[in-house]
Protein backbone atom coordinates (compact mmCIF):
# COMPACT_ATOMS: atom_id res chain seq x y z
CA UNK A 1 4.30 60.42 -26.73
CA UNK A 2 4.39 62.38 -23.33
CA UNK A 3 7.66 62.44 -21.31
CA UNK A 4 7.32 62.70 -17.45
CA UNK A 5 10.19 63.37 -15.07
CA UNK A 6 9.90 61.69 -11.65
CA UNK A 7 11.51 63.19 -8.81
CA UNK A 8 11.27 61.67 -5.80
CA UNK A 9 12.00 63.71 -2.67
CA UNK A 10 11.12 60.83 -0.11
CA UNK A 11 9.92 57.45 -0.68
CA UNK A 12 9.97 56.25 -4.16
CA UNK A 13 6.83 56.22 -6.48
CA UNK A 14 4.88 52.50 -7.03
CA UNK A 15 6.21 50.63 -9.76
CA UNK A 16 2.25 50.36 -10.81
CA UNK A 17 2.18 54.08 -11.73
CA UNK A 18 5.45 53.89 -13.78
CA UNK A 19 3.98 50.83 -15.54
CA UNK A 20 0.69 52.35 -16.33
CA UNK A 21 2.62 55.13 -18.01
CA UNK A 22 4.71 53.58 -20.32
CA UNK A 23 2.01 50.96 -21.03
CA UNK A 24 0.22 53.93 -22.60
CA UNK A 25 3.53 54.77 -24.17
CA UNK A 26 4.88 57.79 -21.97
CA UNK A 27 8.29 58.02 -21.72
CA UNK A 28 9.60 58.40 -18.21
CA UNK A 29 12.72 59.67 -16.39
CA UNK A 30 14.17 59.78 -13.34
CA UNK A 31 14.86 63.75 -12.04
CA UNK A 32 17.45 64.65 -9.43
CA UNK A 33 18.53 68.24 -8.12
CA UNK A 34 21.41 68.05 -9.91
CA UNK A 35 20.07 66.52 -13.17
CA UNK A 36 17.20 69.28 -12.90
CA UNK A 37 18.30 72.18 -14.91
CA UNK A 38 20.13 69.77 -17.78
CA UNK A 39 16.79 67.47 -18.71
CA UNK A 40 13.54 70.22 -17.49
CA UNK A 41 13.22 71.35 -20.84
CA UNK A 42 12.64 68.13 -22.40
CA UNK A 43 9.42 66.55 -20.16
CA UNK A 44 6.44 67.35 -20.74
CA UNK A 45 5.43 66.84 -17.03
CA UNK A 46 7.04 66.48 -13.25
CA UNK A 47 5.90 64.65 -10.52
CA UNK A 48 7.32 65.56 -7.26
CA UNK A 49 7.06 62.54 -4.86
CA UNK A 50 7.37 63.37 -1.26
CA UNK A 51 5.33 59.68 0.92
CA UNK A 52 5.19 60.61 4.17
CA UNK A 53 5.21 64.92 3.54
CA UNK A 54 8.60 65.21 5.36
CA UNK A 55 9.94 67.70 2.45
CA UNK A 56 7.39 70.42 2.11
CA UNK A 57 9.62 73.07 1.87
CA UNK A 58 11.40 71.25 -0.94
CA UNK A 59 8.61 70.91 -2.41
CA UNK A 60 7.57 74.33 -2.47
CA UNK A 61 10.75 75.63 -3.72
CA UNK A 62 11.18 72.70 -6.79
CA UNK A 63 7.38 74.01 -7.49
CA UNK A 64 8.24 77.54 -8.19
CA UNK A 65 11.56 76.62 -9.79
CA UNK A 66 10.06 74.62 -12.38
CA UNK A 67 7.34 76.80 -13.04
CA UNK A 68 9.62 79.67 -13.54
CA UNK A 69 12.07 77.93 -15.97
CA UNK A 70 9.51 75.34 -17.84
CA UNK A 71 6.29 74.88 -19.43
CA UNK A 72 5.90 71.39 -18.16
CA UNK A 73 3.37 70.87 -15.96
CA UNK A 74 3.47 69.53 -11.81
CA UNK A 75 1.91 67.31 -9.54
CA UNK A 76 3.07 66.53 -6.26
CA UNK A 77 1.92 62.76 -4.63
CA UNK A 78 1.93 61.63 -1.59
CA UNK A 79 0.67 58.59 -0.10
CA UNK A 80 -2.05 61.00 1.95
CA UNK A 81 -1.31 65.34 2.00
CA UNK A 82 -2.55 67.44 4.79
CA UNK A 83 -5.54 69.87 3.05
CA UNK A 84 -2.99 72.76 3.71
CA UNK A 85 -0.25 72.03 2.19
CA UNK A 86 -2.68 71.07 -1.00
CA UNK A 87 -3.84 74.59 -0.71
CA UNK A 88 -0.48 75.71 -0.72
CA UNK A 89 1.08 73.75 -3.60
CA UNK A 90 -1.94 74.69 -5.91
CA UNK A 91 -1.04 78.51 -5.07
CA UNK A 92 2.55 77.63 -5.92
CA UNK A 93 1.30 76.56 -9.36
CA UNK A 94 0.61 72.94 -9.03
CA UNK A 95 -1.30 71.09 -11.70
CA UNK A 96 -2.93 68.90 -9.14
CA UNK A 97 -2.13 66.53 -6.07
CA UNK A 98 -2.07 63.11 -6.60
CA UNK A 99 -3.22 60.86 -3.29
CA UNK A 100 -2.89 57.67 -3.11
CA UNK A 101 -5.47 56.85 -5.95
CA UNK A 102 -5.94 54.48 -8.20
CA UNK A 103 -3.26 53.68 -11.38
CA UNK A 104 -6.53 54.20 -13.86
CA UNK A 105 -7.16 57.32 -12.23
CA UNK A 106 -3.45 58.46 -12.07
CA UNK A 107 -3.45 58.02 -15.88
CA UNK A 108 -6.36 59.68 -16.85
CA UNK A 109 -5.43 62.77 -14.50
CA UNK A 110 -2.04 63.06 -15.77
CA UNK A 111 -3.50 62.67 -19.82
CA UNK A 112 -6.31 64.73 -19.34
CA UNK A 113 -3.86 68.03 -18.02
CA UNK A 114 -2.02 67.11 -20.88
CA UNK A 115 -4.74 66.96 -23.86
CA UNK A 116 -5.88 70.33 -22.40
CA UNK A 117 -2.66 71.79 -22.16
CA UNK A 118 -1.80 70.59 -26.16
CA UNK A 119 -4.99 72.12 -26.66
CA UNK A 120 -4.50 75.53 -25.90
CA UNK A 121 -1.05 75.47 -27.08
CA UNK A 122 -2.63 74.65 -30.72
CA UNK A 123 -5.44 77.12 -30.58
CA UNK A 124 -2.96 79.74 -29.11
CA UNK A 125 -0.92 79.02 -32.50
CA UNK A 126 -3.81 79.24 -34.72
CA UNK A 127 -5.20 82.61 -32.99
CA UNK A 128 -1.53 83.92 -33.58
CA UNK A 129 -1.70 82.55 -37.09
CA UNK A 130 -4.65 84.31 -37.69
CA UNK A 131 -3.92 87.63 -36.12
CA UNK A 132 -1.14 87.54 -38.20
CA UNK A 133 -2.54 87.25 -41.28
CA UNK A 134 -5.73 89.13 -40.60
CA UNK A 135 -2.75 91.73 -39.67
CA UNK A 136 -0.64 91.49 -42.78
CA UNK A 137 -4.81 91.89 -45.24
CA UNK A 138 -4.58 95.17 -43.21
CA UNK A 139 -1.05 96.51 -45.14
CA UNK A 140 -1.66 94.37 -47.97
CA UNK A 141 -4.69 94.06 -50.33
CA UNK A 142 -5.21 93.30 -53.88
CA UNK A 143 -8.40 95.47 -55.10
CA UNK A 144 -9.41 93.43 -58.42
CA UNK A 145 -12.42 96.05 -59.55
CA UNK A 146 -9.78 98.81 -59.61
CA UNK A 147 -7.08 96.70 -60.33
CA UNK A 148 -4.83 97.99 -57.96
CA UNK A 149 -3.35 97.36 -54.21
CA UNK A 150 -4.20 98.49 -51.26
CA UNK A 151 -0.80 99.07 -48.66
CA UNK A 152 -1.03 100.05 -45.27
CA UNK A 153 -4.93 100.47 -45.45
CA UNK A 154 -4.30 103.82 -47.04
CA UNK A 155 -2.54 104.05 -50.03
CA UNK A 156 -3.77 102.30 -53.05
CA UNK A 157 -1.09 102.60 -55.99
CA UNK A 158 -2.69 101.51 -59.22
CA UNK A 159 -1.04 98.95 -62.00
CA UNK A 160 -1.04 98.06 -65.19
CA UNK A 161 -3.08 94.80 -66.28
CA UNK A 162 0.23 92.78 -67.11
CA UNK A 163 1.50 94.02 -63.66
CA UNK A 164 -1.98 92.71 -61.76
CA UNK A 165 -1.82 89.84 -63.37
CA UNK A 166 1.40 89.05 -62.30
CA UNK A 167 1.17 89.81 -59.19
CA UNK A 168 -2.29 88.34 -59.09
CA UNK A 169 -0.59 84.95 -59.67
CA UNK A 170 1.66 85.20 -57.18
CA UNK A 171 -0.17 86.31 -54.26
CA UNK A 172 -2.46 83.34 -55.10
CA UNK A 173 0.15 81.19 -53.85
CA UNK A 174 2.08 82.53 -50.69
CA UNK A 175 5.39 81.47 -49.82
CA UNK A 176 5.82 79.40 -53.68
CA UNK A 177 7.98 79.84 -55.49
CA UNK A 178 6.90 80.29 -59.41
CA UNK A 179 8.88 79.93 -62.34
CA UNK A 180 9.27 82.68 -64.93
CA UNK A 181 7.48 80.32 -67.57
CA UNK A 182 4.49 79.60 -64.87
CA UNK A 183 4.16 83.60 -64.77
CA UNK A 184 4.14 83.94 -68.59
CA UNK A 185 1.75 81.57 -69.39
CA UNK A 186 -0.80 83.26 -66.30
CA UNK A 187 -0.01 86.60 -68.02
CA UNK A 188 0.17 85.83 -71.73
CA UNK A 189 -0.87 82.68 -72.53
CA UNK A 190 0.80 80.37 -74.93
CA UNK A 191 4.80 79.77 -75.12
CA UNK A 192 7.80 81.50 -75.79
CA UNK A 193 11.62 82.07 -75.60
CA UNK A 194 11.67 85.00 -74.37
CA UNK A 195 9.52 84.74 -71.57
CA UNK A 196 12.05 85.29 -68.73
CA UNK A 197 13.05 89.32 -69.59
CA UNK A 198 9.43 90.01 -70.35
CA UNK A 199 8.48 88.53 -66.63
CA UNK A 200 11.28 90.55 -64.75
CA UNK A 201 10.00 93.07 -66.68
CA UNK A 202 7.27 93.34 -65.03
CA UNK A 203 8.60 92.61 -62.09
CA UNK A 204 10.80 95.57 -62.03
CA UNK A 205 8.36 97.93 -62.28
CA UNK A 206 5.84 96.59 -60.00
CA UNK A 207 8.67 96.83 -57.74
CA UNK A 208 9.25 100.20 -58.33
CA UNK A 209 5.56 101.01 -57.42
CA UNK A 210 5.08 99.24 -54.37
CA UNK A 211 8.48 98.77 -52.42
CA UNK A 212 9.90 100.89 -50.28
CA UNK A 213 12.79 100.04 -50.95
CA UNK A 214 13.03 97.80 -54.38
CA UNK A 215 16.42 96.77 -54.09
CA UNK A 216 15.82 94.96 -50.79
CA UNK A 217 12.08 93.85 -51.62
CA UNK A 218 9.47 92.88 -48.57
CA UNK A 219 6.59 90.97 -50.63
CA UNK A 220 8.15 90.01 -54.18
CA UNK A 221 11.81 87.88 -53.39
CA UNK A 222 13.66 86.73 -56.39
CA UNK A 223 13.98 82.73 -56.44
CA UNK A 224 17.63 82.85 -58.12
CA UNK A 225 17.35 80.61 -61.29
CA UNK A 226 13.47 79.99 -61.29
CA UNK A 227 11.91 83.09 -60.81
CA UNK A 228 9.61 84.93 -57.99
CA UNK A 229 7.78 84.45 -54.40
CA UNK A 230 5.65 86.51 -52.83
CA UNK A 231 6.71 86.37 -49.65
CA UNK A 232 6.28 89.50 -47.18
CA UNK A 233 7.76 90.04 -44.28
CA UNK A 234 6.95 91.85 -41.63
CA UNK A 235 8.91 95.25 -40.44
């Protein structure tokens, strides 16, 4: 559900908008100049209502404050705006200029900036998601053939088949947390009592190869009381 502040600078906007708004669920608010600051960050859109186009400057200046201090997006409406001052609220930043048109097409103007602005937000995430991780493969590769791992694209520090294993296991599932008897059983087989020294074991000197600092780990993080994540983070 989208929330849309109303501000109107002259005039007030037709009830028929507001109701074709919520009918499609959209939350809306009223927005003052004093209630500005306090409520911008939590709309999703603003539309600056000015009938008769007797507060253009007003306009202008509520365009480029919002812009500055939110992500939400702006249209102004008027009952009927000179092609000029169009011109000059689309510089401004403007999301579009709503004319005295239809409720249908008021809608679908106002959800269709929306669905394309949710849009790009989510692919923006992904991409980031995905740079980051393509990033983190770059300093961080396991090299089964040579059984070994590859940090920083450069340096490949070689490990003993108990310590692969291990840390096989739990770079197969990031960000889990994996119990020193889940470990064993990957590494071993079978069951035992003693499984919990024998894993941080292993631990320890895997550790010892590829931290920088072992004592305060990057990738392997001790789960107190269950056992280990691999969990890097980035410095």
């Amino acid at each position: 559900m989208y929330k849309i502040g109303l501000l109107n600078l002259g005039g007030k906007l037709e009830e028929a908008y507001i109701e074709v708004l919520e009918s499609h669920t959209y939350e809306t608010i009223q927005l003052t100049s004093e209630n500005l600051n306090e409520e911008l960050a939590g709309v999703d859109g603003v539309i600056i209502y000015d009938e008769e186009q007797q507060h253009v400057s007003e306009t202008c200046s509520l365009l480029i404050k919002i812009k500055e201090q939110s992500a939400a997006l702006v249209w102004t409406a008027t009952k009927k705006t000179k092609e000029l001052n169009r011109i000059v609220y689309l510089q401004l930043g403007a999301d579009g200029n709503l004319n005295g048109c239809h409720t249908d097409e008021f809608y679908l103007t106002l959800r269709n900036s929306l669905s394309v602005k949710n849009a790009s937000r989510a692919a923006e995430g992904t991409s980031r998601k995905q740079r980051k991780k393509d990033s983190f493969a770059h300093l961080f590769k396991l090299i089964p053939n040579n059984q070994s791992v590859l940090l920083n694209g450069d340096r490949e520090i070689i490990l003993t088949r108990l310590e692969y294993k291990t840390l096989e296991m739990l770079c197969s599932q990031p960000k889990q947390a994996l119990s020193y008897e889940e470990l064993y059983q990957h590494v071993w087989g079978g069951n035992a009592t003693d499984y919990k020294p024998r894993i941080a074991n292993v631990i320890f000197h895997v550790r010892e190869k590829i931290e920088e600092n072992p004592l305060s780990p990057r990738y392997i993080k001790t789960v107190r009381s269950k056992g280990y994540v691999f969990s890097p983070t980035e410095r």
